[in-house]
Protein backbone atom coordinates (compact mmCIF):
# COMPACT_ATOMS: atom_id res chain seq x y z
CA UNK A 1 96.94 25.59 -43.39
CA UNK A 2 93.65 26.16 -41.37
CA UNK A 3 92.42 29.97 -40.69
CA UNK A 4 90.80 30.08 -37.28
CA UNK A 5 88.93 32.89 -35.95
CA UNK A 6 89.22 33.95 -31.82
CA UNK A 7 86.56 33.64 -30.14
CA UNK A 8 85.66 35.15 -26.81
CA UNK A 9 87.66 33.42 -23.81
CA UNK A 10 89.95 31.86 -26.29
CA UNK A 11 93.64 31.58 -25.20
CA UNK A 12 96.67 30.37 -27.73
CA UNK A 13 96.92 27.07 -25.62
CA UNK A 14 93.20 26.42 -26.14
CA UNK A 15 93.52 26.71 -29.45
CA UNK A 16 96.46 24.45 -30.03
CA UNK A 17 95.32 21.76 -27.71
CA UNK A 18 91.62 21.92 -29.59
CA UNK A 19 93.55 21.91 -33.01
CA UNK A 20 96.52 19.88 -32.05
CA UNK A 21 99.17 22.40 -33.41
CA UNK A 22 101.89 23.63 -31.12
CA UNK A 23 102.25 26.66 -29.39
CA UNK A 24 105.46 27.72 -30.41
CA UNK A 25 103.83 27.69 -33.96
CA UNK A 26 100.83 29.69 -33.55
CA UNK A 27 103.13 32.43 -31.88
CA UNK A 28 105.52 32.03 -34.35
CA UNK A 29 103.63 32.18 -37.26
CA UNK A 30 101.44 34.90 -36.49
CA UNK A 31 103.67 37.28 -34.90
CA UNK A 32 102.22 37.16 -31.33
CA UNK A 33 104.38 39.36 -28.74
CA UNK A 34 104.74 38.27 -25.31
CA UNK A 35 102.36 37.84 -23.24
CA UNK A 36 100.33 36.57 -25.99
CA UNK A 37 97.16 37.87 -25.73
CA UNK A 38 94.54 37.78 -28.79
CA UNK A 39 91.84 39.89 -30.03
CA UNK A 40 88.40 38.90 -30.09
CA UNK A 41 88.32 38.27 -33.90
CA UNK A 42 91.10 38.40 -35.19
CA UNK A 43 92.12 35.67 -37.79
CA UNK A 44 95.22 33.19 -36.83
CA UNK A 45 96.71 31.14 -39.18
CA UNK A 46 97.43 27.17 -38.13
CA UNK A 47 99.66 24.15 -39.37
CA UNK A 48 97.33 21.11 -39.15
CA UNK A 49 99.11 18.30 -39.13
CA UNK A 50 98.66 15.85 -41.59
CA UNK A 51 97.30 18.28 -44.15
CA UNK A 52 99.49 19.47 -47.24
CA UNK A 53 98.11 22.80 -48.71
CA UNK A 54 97.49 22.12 -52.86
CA UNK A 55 100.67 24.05 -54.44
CA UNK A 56 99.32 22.90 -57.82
CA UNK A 57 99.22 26.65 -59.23
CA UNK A 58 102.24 27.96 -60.41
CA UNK A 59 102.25 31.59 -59.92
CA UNK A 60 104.89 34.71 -60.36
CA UNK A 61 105.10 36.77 -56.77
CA UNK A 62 106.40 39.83 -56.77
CA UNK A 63 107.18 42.23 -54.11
CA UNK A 64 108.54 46.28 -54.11
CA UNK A 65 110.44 47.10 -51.59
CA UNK A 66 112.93 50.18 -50.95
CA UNK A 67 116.94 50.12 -49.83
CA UNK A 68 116.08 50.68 -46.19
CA UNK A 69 114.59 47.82 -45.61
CA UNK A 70 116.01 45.43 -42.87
CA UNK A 71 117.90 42.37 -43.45
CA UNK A 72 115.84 40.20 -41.39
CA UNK A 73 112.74 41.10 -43.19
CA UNK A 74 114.24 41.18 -46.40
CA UNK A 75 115.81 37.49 -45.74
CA UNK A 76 112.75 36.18 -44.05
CA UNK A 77 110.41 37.48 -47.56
CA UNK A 78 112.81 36.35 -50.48
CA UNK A 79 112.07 32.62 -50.28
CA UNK A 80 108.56 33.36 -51.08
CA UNK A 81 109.07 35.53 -53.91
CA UNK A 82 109.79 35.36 -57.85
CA UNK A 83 111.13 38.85 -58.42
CA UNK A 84 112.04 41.79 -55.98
CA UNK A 85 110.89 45.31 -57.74
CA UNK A 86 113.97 47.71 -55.61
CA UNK A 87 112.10 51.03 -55.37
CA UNK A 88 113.41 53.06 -57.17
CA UNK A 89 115.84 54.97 -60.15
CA UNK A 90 114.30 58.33 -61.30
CA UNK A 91 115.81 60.57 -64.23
CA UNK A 92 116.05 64.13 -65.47
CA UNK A 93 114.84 65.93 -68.15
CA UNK A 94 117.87 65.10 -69.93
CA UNK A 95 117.47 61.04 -70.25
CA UNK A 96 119.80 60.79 -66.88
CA UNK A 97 119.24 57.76 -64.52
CA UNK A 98 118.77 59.00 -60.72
CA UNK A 99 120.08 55.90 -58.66
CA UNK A 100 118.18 55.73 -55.14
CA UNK A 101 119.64 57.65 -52.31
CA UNK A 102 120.93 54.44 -50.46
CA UNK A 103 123.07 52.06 -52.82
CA UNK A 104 120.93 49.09 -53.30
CA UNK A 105 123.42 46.36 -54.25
CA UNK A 106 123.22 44.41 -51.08
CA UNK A 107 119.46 43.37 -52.38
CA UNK A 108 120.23 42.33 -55.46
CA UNK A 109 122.94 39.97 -54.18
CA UNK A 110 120.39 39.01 -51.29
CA UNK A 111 117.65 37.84 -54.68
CA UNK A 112 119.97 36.16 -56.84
CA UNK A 113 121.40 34.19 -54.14
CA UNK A 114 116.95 33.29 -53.47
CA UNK A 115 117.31 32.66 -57.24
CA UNK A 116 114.99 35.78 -57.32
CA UNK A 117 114.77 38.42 -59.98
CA UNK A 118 116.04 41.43 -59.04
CA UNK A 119 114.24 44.05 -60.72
CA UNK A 120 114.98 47.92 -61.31
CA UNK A 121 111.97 50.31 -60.93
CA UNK A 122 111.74 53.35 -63.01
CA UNK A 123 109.77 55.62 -61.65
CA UNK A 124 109.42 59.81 -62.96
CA UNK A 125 109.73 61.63 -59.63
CA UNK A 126 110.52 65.87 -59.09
CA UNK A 127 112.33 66.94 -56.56
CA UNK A 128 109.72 67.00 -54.25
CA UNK A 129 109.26 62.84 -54.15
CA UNK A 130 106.13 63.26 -56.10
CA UNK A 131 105.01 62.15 -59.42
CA UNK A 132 106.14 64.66 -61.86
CA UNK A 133 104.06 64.35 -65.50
CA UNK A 134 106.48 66.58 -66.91
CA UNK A 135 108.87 65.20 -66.62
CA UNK A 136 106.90 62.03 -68.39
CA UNK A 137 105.87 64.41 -71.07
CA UNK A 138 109.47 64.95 -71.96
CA UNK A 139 110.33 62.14 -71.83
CA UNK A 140 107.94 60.28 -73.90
CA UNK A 141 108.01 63.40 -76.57
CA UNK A 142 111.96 63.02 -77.04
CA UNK A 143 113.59 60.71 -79.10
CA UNK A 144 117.03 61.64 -77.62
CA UNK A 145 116.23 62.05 -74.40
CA UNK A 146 114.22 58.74 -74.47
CA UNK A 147 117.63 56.83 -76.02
CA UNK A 148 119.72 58.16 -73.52
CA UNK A 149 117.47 56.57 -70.49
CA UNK A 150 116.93 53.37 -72.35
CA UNK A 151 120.94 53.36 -72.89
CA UNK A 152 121.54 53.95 -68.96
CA UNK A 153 118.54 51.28 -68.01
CA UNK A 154 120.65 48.82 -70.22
CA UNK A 155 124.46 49.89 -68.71
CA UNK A 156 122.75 49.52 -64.78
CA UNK A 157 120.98 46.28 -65.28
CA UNK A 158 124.18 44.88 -66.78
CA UNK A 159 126.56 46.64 -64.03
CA UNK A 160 124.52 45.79 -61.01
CA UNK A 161 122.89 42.31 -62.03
CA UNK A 162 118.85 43.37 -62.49
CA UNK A 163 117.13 40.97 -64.40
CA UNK A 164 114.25 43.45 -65.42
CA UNK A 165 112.98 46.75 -65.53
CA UNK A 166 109.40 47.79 -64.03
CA UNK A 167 107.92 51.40 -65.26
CA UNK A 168 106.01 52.51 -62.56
CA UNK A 169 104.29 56.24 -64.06
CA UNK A 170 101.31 57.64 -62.34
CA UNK A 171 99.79 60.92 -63.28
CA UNK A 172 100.34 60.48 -67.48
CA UNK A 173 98.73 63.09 -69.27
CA UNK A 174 95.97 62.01 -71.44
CA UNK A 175 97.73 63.64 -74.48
CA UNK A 176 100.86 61.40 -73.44
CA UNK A 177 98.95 58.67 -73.69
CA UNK A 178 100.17 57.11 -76.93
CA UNK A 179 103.48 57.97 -76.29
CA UNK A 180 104.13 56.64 -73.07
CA UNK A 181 102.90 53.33 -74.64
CA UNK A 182 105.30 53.66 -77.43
CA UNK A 183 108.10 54.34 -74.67
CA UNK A 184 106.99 50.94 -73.07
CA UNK A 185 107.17 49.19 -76.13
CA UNK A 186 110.54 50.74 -77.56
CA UNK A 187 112.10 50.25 -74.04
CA UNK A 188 110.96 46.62 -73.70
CA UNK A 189 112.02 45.52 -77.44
CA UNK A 190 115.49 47.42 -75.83
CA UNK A 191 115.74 45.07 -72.84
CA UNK A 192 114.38 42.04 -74.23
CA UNK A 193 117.14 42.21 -77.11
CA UNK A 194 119.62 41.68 -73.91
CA UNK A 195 117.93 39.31 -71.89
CA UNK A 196 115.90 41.49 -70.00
CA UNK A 197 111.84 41.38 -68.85
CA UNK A 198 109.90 44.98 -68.82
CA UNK A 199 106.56 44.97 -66.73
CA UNK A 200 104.24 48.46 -65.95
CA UNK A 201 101.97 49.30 -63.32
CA UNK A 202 98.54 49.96 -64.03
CA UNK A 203 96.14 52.09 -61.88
CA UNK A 204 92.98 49.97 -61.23
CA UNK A 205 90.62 51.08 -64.36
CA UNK A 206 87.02 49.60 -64.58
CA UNK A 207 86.54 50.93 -68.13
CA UNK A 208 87.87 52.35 -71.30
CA UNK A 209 86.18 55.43 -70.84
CA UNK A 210 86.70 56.15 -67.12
CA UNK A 211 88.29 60.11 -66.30
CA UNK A 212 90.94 60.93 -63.85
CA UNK A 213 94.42 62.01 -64.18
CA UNK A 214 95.62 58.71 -62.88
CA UNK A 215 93.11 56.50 -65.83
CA UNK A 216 93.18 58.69 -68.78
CA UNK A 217 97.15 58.24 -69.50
CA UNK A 218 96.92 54.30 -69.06
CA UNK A 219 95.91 52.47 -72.33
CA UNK A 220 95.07 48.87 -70.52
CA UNK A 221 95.39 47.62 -74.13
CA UNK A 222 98.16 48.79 -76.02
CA UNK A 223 100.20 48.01 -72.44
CA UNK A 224 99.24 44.50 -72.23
CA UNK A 225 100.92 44.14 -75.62
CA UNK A 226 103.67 46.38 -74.90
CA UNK A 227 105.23 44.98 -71.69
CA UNK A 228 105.69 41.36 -71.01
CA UNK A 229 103.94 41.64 -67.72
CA UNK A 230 101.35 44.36 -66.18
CA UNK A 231 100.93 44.55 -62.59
CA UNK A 232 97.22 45.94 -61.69
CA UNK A 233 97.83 48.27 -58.50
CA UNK A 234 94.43 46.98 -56.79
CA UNK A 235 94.92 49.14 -53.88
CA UNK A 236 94.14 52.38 -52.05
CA UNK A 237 90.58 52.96 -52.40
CA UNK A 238 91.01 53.22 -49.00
CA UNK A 239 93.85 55.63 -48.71
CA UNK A 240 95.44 58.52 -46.36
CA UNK A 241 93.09 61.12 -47.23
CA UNK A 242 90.18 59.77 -48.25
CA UNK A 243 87.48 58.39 -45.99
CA UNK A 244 87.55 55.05 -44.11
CA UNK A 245 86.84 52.16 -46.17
CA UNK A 246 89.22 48.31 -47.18
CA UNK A 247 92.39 49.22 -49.26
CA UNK A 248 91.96 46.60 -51.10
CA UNK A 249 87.97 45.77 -50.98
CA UNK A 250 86.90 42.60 -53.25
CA UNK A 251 84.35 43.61 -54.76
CA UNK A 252 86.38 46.69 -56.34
CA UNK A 253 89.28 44.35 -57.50
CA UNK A 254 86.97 42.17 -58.74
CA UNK A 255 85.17 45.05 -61.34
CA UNK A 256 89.15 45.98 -62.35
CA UNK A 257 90.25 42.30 -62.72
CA UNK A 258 87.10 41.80 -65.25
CA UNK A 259 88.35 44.78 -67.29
CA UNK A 260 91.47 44.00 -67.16
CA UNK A 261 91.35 40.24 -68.92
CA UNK A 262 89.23 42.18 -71.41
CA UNK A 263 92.48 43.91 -72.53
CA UNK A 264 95.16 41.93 -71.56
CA UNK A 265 95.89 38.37 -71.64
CA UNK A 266 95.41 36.85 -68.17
CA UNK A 267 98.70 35.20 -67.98
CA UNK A 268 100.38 38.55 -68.45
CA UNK A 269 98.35 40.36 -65.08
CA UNK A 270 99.79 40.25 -61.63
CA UNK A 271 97.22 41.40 -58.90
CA UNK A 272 98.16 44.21 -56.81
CA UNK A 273 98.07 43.24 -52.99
CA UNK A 274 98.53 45.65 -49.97
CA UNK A 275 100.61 45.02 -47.36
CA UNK A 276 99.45 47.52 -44.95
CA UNK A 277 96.47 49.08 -43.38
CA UNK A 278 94.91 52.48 -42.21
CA UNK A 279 93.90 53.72 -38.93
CA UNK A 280 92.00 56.55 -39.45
CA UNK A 281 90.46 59.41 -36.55
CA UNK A 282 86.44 59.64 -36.45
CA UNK A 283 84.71 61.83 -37.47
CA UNK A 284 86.43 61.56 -41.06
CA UNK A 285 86.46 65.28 -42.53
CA UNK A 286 87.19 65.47 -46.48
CA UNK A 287 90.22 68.18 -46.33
CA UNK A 288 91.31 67.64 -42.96
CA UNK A 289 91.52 63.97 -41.77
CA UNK A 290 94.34 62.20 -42.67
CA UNK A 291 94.93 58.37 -42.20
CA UNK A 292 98.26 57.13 -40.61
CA UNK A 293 99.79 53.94 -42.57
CA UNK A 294 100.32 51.01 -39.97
CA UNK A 295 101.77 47.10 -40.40
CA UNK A 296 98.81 44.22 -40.59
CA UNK A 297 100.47 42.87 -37.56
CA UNK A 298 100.43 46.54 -35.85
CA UNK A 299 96.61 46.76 -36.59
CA UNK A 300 95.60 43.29 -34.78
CA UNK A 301 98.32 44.90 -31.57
CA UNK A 302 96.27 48.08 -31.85
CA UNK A 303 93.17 46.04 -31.52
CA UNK A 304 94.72 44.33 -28.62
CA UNK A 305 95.60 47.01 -26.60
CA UNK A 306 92.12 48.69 -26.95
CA UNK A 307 89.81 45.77 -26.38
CA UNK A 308 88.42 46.23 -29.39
CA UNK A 309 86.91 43.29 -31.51
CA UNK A 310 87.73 42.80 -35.42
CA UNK A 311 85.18 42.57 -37.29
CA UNK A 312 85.42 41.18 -40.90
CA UNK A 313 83.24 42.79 -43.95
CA UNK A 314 81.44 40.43 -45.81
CA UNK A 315 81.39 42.77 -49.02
CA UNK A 316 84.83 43.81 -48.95
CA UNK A 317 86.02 40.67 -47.50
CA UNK A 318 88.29 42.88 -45.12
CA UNK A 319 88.94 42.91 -41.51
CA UNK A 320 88.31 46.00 -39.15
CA UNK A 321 87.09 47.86 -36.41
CA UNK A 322 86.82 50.79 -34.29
CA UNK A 323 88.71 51.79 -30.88
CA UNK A 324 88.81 55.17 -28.83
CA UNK A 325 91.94 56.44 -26.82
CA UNK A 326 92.20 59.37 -25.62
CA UNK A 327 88.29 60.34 -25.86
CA UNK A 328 89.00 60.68 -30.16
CA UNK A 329 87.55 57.38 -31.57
CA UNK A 330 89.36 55.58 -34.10
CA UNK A 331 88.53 53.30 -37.56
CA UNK A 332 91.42 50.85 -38.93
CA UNK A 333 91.12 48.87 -41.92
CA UNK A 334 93.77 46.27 -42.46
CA UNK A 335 94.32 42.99 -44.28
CA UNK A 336 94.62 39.59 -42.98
CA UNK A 337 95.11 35.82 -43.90
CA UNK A 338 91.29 35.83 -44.35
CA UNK A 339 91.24 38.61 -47.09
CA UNK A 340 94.38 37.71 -48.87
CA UNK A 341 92.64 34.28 -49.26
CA UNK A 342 90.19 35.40 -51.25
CA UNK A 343 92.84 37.65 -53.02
CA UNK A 344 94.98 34.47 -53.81
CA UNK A 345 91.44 32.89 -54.86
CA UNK A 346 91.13 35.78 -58.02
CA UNK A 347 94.44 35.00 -59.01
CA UNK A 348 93.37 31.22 -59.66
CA UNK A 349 89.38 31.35 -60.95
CA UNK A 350 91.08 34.38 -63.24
CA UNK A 351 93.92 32.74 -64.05
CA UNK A 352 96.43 35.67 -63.21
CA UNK A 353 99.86 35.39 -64.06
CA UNK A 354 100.40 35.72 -60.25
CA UNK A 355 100.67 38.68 -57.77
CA UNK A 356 103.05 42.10 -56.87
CA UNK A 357 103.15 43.55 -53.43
CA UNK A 358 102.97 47.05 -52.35
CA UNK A 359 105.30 46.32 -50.03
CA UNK A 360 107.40 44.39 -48.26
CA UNK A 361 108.88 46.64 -45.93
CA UNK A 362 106.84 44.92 -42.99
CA UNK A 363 106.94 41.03 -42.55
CA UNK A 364 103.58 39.63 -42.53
CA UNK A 365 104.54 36.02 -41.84
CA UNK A 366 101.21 34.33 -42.22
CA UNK A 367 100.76 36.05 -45.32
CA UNK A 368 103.74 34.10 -47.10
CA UNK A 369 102.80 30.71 -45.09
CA UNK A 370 99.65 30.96 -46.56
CA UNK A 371 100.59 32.03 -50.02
CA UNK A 372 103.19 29.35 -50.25
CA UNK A 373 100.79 26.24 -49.11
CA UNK A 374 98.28 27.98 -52.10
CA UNK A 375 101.07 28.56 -55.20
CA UNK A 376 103.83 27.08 -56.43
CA UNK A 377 106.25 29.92 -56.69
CA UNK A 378 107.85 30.43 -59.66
CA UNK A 379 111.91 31.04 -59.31
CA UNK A 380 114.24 32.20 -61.89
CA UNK A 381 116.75 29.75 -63.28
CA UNK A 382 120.15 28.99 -60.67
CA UNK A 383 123.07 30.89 -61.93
């Protein structure tokens, strides 16, 4: 694979006859809607002929995704991925497992018939959607309550088919600190005993000693021994509320990713990667402003339809620009094949266990082309 960058006065059939790929490819591969048109800047990804991409590291890939997610996208993603984290089962104060709204059986069929991993995510949410750190406190505090969820994670996984469990907690206290680790640890020796992996998401922590409600609860190193895989959420510094700025910007994965293998053994990290962008409304005002979520390939269509060029950030090795409609001008951040290179280039100088992504609700086909001419993907065993 070959990343080309538009140019001004380029047109898809220049660009395959200069390259000697086909046209039906480029369109293809990057998503291009009739009539075709490109933005000044934005990256394409190309099949050279002749050239094989390296597949010589084997790396886990990982990707969330929730029960309304489409068939087509769902069946299009799969071949590319190790293990699909199915978002998500909550419980109650008493130990109860909270199955999603929308039964979610027709995905795990869909992964094991990928040979993919299904995987069950566990995640503490109130009744208003949101991350509840009471009920984590209660949890992690109760020896009852705590056997009765680790009894109902067991009975699900072995009813429905999951492979795994993933405990997804944001928002831990810092006096539940300990305790939530212990519940990792208890839970995985739990699943392991029946044949079953336990991972955790991490929020993206630089240091031992760094404050915030989402840092303070997460003990990098007590986690790394606890689970058999960690998944570092390197993501959202750019995020609906705050200002505009990468989701995902290098140079801030980078400082969490050399933490991170200070704590935890390398081969037991997968990298966080976005799939998404924000388009945020200038000027930004802390309070008021708020981002709206859009696809990569939406991003590059918004670009399209507002002549505006992408520009790519050498720092955060991210793609964006600016547009106005409507007299309000607009910033959008966004990732392409360009910045998930360099993502997929941490996973190999650090040598990462692999990658998770946050999520796969969109297809992003050059994204997957690209991973899989970079990894070897690991699959779970047939049958």
């Amino acid at each position: 694979m070959q990343i080309y960058v538009v140019k001004q006065g380029d047109t898809v059939d220049t660009i395959a006859g200069e390259y000697g790929v086909s046209v039906e490819d480029i369109i293809y591969d990057n998503q291009i809607p009739y009539p075709y048109r490109l933005a000044v800047g934005m990256a394409l990804l190309l099949r050279i002929t002749g050239e094989e991409g390296a597949g010589l590291y084997d790396a886990y890939v990982n990707g969330y995704a929730y029960p309304f997610i489409s068939n087509y996208v769902l069946n299009q993603t799969l071949p590319y991925l190790s293990s699909l984290s199915i978002f998500s089962y909550g419980f109650t104060t008493e130990g109860n497992l909270i199955p999603p709204a929308i039964d979610e059986s027709f995905m795990i069929q869909a992964a094991l018939l990928e040979d993919v991993a299904p995987i069950l995510t566990l995640t503490p949410f109130g009744a208003d959607g949101m991350f509840n750190n009471y009920l984590i406190s209660v949890l992690v505090n109760n020896q009852p309550v705590r056997d009765t969820l680790i009894a109902q994670l067991l009975f699900t996984m072995e009813q429905k088919g999951y492979q795994g469990v993933d405990i997804d907690f944001e928002y831990i206290l810092p006096e539940d600190r300990d305790a939530f680790t212990a519940f990792v640890a208890e839970t995985r020796a739990a699943a392991n005993a029946e044949g079953y992996t336990l991972s955790v998401a991490l929020a993206p922590k630089i240091s031992d000693t760094q404050t915030g409600l989402l840092y303070e609860g997460k003990d990098y190193e007590g986690l790394g021994r606890a689970a058999d895989s960690v998944l570092l959420m390197t993501y959202e510094w750019g995020y609906t509320y705050g200002p505009p700025m990468a989701v995902a910007p290098l140079n801030k994965v980078i400082e969490v990713v050399e933490y991170a293998i200070t704590k935890i053994p390398p081969e037991k990290i997968d990298l966080g990667i976005p799939n998404y962008g924000y388009d945020w409304t200038l000027p930004y005002i802390r309070g008021e402003s708020k981002a709206d979520t859009i696809g990569n390939i939406e991003a590059v269509q918004i670009a399209i339809e507002n002549n505006a060029e992408i520009l790519f950030d050498s720092t955060a090795m991210s793609p964006w620009f600016r547009y106005t409609r409507d007299g309000v001008e607009h910033e959008v951040w966004f990732e392409d094949v360009r910045s998930l290179r360099e993502k997929f280039r941490l996973v190999k100088s650090y040598g990462l266990r692999g990658m998770g992504y946050w999520q796969i609700m969109q297809l992003f086909r050059a994204n997957w082309l690209l991973l899989a001419d970079t990894f070897s993907i690991q699959k779970r065993p047939a049958g």
